[in-house]
C-alpha atoms as a PDB file:
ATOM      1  CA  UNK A   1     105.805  87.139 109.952  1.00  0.00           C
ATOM      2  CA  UNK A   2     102.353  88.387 109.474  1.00  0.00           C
ATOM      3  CA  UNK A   3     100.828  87.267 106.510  1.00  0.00           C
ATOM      4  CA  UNK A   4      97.030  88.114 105.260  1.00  0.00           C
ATOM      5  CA  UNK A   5      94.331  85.901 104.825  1.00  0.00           C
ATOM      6  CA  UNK A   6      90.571  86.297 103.351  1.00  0.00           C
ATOM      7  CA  UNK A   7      88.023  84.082 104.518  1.00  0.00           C
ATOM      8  CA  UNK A   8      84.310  84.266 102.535  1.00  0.00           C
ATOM      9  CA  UNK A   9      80.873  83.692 103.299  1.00  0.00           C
ATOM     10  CA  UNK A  10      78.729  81.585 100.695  1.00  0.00           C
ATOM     11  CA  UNK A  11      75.982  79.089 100.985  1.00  0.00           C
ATOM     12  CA  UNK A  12      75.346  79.718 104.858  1.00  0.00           C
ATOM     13  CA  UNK A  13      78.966  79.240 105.790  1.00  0.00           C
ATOM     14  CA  UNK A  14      82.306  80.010 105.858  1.00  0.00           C
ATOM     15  CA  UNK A  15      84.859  79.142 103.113  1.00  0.00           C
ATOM     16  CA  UNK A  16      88.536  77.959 104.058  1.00  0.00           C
ATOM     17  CA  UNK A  17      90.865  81.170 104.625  1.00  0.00           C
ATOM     18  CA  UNK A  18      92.869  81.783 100.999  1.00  0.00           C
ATOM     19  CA  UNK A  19      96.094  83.303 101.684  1.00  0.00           C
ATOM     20  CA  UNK A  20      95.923  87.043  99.913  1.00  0.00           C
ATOM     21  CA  UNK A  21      99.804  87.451 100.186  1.00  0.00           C
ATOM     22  CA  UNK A  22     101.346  84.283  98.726  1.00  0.00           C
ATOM     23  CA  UNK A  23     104.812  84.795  97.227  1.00  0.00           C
ATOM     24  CA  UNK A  24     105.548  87.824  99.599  1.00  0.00           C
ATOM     25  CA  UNK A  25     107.669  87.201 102.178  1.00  0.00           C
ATOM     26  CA  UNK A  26     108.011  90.094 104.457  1.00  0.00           C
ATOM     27  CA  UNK A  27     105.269  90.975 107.028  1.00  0.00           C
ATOM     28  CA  UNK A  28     101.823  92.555 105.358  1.00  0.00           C
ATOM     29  CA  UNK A  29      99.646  95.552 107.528  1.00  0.00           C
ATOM     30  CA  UNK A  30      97.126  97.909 106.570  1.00  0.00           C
ATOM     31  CA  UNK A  31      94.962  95.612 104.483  1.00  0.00           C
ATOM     32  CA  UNK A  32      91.654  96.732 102.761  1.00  0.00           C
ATOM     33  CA  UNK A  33      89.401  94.401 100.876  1.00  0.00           C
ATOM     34  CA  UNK A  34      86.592  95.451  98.281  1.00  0.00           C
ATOM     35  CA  UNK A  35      83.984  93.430  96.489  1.00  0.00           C
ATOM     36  CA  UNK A  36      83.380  93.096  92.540  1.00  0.00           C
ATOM     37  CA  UNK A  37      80.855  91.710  90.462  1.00  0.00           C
ATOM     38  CA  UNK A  38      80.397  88.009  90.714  1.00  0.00           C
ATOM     39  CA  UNK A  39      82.361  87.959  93.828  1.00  0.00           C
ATOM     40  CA  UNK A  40      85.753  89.014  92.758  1.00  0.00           C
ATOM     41  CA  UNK A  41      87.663  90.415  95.282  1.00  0.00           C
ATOM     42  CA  UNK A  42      90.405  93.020  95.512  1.00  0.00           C
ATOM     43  CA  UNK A  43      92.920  93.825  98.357  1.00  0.00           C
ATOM     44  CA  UNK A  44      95.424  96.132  98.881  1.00  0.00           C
ATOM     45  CA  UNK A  45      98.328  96.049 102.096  1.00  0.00           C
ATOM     46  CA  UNK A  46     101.704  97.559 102.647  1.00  0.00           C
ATOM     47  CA  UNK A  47     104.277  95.743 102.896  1.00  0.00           C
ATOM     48  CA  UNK A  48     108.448  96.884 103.649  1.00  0.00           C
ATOM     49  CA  UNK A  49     110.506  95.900 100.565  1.00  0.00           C
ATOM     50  CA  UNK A  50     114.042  97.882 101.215  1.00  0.00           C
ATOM     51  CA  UNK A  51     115.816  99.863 104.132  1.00  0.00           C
ATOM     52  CA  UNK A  52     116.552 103.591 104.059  1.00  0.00           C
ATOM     53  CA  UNK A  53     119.158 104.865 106.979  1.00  0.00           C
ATOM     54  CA  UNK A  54     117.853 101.905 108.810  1.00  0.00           C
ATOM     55  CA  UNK A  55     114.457 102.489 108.584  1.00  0.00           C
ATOM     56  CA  UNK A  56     112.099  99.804 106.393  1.00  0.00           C
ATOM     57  CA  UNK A  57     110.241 101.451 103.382  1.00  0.00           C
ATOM     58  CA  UNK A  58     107.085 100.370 102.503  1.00  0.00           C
ATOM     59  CA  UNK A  59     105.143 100.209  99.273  1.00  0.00           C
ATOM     60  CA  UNK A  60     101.542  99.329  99.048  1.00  0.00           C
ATOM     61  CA  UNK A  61     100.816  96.040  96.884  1.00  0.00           C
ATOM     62  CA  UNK A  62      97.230  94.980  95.591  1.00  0.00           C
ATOM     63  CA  UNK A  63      95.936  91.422  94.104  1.00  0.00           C
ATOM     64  CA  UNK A  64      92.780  90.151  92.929  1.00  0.00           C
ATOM     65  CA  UNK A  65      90.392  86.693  93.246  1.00  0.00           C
ATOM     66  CA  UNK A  66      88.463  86.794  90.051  1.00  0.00           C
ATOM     67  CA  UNK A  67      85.188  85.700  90.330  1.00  0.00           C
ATOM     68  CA  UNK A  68      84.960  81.669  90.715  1.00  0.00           C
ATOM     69  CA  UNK A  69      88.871  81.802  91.276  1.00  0.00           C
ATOM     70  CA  UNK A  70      90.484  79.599  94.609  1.00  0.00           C
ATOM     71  CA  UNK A  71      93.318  81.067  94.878  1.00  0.00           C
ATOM     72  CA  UNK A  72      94.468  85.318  94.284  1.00  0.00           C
ATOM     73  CA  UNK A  73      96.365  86.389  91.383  1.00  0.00           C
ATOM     74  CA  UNK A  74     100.080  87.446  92.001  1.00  0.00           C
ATOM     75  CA  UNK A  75     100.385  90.795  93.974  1.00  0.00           C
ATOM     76  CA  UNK A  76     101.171  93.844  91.524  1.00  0.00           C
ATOM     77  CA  UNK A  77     102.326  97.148  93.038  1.00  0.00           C
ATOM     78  CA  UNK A  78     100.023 100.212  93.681  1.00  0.00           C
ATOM     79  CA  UNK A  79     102.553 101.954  94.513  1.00  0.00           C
ATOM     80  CA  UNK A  80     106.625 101.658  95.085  1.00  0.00           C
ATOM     81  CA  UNK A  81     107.277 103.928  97.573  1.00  0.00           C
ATOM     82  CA  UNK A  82     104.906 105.053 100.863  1.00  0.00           C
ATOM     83  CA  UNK A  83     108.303 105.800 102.497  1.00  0.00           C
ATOM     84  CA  UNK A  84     107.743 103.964 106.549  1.00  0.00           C
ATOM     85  CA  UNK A  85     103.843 103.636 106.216  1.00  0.00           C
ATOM     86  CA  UNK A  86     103.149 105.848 108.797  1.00  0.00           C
ATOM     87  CA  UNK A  87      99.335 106.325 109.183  1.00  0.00           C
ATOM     88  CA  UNK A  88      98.773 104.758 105.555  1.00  0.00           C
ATOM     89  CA  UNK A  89      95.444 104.384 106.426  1.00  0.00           C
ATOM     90  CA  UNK A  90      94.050 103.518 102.704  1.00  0.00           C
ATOM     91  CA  UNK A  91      90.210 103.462 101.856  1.00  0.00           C
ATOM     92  CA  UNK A  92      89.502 101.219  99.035  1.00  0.00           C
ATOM     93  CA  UNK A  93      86.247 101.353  97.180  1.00  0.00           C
ATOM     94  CA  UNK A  94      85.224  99.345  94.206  1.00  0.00           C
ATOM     95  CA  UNK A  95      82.573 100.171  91.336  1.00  0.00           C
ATOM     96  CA  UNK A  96      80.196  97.707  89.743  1.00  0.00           C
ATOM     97  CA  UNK A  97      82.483  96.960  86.819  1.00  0.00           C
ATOM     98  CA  UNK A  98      85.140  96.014  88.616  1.00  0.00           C
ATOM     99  CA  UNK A  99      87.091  98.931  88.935  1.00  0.00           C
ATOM    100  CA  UNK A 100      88.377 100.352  92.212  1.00  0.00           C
ATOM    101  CA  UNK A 101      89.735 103.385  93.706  1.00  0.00           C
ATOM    102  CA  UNK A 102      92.111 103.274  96.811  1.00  0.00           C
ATOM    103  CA  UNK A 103      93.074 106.801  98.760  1.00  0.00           C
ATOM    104  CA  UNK A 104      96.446 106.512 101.489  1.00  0.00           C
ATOM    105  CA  UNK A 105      98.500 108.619 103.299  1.00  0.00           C
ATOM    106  CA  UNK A 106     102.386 109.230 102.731  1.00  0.00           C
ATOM    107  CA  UNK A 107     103.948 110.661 105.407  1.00  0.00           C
ATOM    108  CA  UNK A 108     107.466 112.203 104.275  1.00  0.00           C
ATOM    109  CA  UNK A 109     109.895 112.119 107.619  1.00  0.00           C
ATOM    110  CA  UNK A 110     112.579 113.788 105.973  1.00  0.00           C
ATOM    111  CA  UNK A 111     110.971 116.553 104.029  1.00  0.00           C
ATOM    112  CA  UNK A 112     112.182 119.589 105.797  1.00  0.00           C
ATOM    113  CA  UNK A 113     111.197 122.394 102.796  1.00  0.00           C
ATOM    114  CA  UNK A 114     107.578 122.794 104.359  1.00  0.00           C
ATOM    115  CA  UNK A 115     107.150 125.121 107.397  1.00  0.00           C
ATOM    116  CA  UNK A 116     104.815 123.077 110.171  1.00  0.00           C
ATOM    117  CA  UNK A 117     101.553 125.530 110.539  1.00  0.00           C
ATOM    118  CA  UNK A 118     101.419 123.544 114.114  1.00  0.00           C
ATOM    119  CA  UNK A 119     103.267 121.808 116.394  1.00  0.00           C
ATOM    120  CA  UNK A 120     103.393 118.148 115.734  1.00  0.00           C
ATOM    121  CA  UNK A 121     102.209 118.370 112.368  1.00  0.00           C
ATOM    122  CA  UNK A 122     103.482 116.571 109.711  1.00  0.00           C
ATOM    123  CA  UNK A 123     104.562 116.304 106.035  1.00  0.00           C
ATOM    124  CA  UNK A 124     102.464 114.342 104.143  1.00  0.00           C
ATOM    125  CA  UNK A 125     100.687 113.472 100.670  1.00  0.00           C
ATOM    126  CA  UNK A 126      97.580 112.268 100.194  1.00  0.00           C
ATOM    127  CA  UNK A 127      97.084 110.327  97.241  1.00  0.00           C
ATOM    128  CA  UNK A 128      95.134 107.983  94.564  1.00  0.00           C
ATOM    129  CA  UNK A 129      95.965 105.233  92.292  1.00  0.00           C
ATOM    130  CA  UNK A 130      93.185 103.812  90.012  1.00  0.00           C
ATOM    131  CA  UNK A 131      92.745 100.023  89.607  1.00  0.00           C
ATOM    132  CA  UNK A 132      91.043  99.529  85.838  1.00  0.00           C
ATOM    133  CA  UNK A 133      90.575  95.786  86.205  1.00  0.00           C
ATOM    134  CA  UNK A 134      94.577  94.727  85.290  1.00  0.00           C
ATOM    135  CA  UNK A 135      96.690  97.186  86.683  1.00  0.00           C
ATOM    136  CA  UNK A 136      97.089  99.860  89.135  1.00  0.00           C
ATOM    137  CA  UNK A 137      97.679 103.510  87.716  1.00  0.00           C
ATOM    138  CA  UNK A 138      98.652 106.780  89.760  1.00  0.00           C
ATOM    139  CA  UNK A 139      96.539 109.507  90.220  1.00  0.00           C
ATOM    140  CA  UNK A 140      99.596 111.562  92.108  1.00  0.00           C
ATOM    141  CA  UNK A 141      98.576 113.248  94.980  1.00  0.00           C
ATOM    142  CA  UNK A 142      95.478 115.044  96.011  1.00  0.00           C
ATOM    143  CA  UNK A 143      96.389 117.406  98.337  1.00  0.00           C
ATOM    144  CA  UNK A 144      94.746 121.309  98.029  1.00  0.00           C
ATOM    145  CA  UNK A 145      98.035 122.711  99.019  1.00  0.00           C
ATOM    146  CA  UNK A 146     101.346 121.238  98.804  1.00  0.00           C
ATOM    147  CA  UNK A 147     103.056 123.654 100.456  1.00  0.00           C
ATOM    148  CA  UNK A 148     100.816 123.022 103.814  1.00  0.00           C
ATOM    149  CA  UNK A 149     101.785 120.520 106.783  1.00  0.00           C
ATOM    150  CA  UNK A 150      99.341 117.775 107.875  1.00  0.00           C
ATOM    151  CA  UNK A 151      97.758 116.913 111.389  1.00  0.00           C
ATOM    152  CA  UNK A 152      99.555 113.714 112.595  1.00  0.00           C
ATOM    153  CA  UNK A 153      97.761 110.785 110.663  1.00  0.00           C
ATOM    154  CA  UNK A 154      95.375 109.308 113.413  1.00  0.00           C
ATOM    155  CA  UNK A 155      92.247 106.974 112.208  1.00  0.00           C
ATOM    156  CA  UNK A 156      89.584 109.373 113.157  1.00  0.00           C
ATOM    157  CA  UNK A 157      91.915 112.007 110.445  1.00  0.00           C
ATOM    158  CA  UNK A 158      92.171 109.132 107.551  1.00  0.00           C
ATOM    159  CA  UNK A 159      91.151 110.052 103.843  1.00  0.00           C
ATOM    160  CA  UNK A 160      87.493 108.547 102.330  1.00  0.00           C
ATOM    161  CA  UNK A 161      86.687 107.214  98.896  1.00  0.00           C
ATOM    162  CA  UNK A 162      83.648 106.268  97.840  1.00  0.00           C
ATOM    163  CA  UNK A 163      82.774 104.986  94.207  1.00  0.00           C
ATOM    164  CA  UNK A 164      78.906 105.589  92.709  1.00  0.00           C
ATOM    165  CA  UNK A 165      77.273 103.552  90.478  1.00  0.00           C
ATOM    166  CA  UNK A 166      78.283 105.243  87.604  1.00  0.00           C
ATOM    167  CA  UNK A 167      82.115 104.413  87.954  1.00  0.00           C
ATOM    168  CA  UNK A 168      82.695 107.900  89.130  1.00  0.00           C
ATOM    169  CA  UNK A 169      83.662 108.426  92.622  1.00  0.00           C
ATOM    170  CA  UNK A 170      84.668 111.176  95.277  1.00  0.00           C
ATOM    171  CA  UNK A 171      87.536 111.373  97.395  1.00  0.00           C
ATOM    172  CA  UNK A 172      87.549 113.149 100.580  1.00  0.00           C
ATOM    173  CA  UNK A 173      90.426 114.285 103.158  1.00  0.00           C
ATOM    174  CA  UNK A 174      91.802 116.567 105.829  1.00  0.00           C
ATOM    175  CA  UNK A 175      93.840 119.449 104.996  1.00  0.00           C
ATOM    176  CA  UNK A 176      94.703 122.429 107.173  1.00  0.00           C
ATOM    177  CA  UNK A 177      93.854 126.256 105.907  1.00  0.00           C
ATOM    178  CA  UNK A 178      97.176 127.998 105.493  1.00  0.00           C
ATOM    179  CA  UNK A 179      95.488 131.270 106.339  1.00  0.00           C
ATOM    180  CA  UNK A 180      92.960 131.062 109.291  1.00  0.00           C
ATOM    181  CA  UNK A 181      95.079 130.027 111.796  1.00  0.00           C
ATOM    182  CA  UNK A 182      96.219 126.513 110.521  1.00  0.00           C
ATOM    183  CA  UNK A 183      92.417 125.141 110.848  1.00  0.00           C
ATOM    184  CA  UNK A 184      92.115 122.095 109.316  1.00  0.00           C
ATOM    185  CA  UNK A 185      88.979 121.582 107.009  1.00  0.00           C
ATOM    186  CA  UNK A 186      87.045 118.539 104.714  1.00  0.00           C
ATOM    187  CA  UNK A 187      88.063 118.766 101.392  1.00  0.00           C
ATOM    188  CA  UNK A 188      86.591 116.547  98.257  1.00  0.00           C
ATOM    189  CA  UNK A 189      87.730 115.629  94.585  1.00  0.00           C
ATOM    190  CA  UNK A 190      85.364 113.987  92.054  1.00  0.00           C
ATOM    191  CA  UNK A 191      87.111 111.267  90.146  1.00  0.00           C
ATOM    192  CA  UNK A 192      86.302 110.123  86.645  1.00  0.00           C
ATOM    193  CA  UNK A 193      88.187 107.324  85.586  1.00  0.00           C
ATOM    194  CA  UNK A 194      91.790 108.216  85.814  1.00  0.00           C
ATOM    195  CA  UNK A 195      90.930 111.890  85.755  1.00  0.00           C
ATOM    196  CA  UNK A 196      90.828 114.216  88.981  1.00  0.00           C
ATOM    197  CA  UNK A 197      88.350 117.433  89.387  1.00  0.00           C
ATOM    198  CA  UNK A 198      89.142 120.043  90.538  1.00  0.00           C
ATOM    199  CA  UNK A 199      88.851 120.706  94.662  1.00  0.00           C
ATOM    200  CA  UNK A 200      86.052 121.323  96.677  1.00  0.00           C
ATOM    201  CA  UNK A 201      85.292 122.659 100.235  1.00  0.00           C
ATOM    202  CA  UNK A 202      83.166 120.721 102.537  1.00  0.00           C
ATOM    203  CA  UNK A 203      83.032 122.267 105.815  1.00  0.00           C
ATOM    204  CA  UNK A 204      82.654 125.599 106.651  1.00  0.00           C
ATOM    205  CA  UNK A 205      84.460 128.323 108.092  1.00  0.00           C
ATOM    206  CA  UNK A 206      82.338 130.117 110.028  1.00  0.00           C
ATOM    207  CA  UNK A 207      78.796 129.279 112.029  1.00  0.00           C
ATOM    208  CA  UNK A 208      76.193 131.824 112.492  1.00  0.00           C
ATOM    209  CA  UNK A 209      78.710 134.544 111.642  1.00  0.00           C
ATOM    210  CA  UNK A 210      81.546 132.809 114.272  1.00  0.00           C
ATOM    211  CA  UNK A 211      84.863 131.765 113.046  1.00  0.00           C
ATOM    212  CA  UNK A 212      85.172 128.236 113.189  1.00  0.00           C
ATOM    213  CA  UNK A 213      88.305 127.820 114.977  1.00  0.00           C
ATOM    214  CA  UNK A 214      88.415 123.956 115.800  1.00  0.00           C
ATOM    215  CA  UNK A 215      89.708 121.163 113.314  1.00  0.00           C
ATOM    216  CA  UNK A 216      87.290 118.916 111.319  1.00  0.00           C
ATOM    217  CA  UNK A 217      87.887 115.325 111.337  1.00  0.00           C
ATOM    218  CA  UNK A 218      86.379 111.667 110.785  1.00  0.00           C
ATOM    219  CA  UNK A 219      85.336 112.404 107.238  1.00  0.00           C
ATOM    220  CA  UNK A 220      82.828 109.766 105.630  1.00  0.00           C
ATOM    221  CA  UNK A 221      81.476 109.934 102.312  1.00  0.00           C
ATOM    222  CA  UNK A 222      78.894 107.414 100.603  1.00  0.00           C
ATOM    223  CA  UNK A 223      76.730 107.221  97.126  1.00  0.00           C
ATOM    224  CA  UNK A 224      72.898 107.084  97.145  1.00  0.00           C
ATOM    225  CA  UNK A 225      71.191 104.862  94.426  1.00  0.00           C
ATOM    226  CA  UNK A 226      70.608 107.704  91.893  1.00  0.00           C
ATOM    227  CA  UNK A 227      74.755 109.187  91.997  1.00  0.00           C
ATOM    228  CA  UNK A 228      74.301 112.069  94.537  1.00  0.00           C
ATOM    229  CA  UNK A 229      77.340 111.773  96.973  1.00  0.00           C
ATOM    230  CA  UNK A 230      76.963 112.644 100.621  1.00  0.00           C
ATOM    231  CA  UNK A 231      79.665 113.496 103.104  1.00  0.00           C
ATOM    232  CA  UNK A 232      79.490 113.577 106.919  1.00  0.00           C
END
């Protein structure tokens, strides 16, 4: 069984690995780590908890080393049900003040009620939960268009988050046009708290008056010092 393990850097060397899991008993993937003040330390993973016509489901689980701690606080779910973790692919950021922001992938096998714009596509939510220091809260899903099918999950396709130094953070994914030929484009959300803006194109559709006809992927998105995000 796989479990998951931090190991930290202080003084010039490294610390014993603290098991991050401890209580769980079923195998952990898909683990993200981000850093608080005073070295606290949050980390989220999927893990299967239940079967569903033979298939495991997975929900995504998230604990915490407080600052000066040994040993991580019991895991508390971020969320119950990511169906078989397919592409999960979560992006964990965390804020100053200890808060964090974590954006994954649900992929929904047996959702047959949305039309596939391309072959091979997929049905699939993107969303948020919020971490305000003691518990995770939903955000729901951020997807422009829930009536729209997803490329396959792949790495280079995974959703961003980045949190300023404000608290406030941005949260950026792929979602395919319906119109336009089933082009897939950057999208963004500003996040304030527990409170979603509304959503925001990135990329373009056209270059130097040409359609752009090819998807675009391998979103990144960071904060300068002063708040301004940036997205590549």
């Amino acid at each position: 069984v796989v479990h998951l393990f931090v190991a930290r850097y202080t003084g010039g060397h490294w610390l014993a690995p603290i098991r991050v899991d401890s209580g769980e008993q079923f195998a952990a993937s898909w683990p993200r780590i981000g850093a608080g003040p005073g070295g606290e330390l949050i980390v989220v993973w999927a893990t299967p908890f239940a079967e569903r016509e033979q298939k495991p489901v997975y929900e995504l689980l998230g604990a915490v080393l407080g600052a000066g701690s040994e040993s991580f606080q019991p895991a508390t779910v971020v969320d119950p049900d990511i169906e078989e973790a397919t592409g999960t692919s979560p992006s964990l950021s965390v804020s100053a003040s200890g808060q964090a922001d974590v954006v994954y992938r649900v992929v929904e096998p047996g959702n047959s009620s949305v039309p596939l714009l391309r072959p091979g596509d997929v049905v699939e939510q993107v969303r948020l939960a919020h971490f305000n220091g003691q518990r995770w809260l939903s955000l729901g899903a951020v997807n422009r268009d829930p009536g729209a099918s997803m490329r396959p999950p792949t790495q280079a396709n995974a959703p961003q988050i980045a949190v300023g130094p404000t608290g406030n953070g941005v949260v950026v994914w792929q979602e395919p046009e319906v119109q336009e030929g089933g082009v897939a484009r950057i999208w963004a959300r500003r996040i304030f708290g527990t409170s979603l803006d509304y959503v925001m194109p990135v990329t373009a559709t056209s270059y130097h008056g040409a359609p752009i006809t090819q998807d675009a992927d391998a979103p990144a998105v960071a904060f300068s010092r002063l708040g301004q995000a940036e997205v590549a």
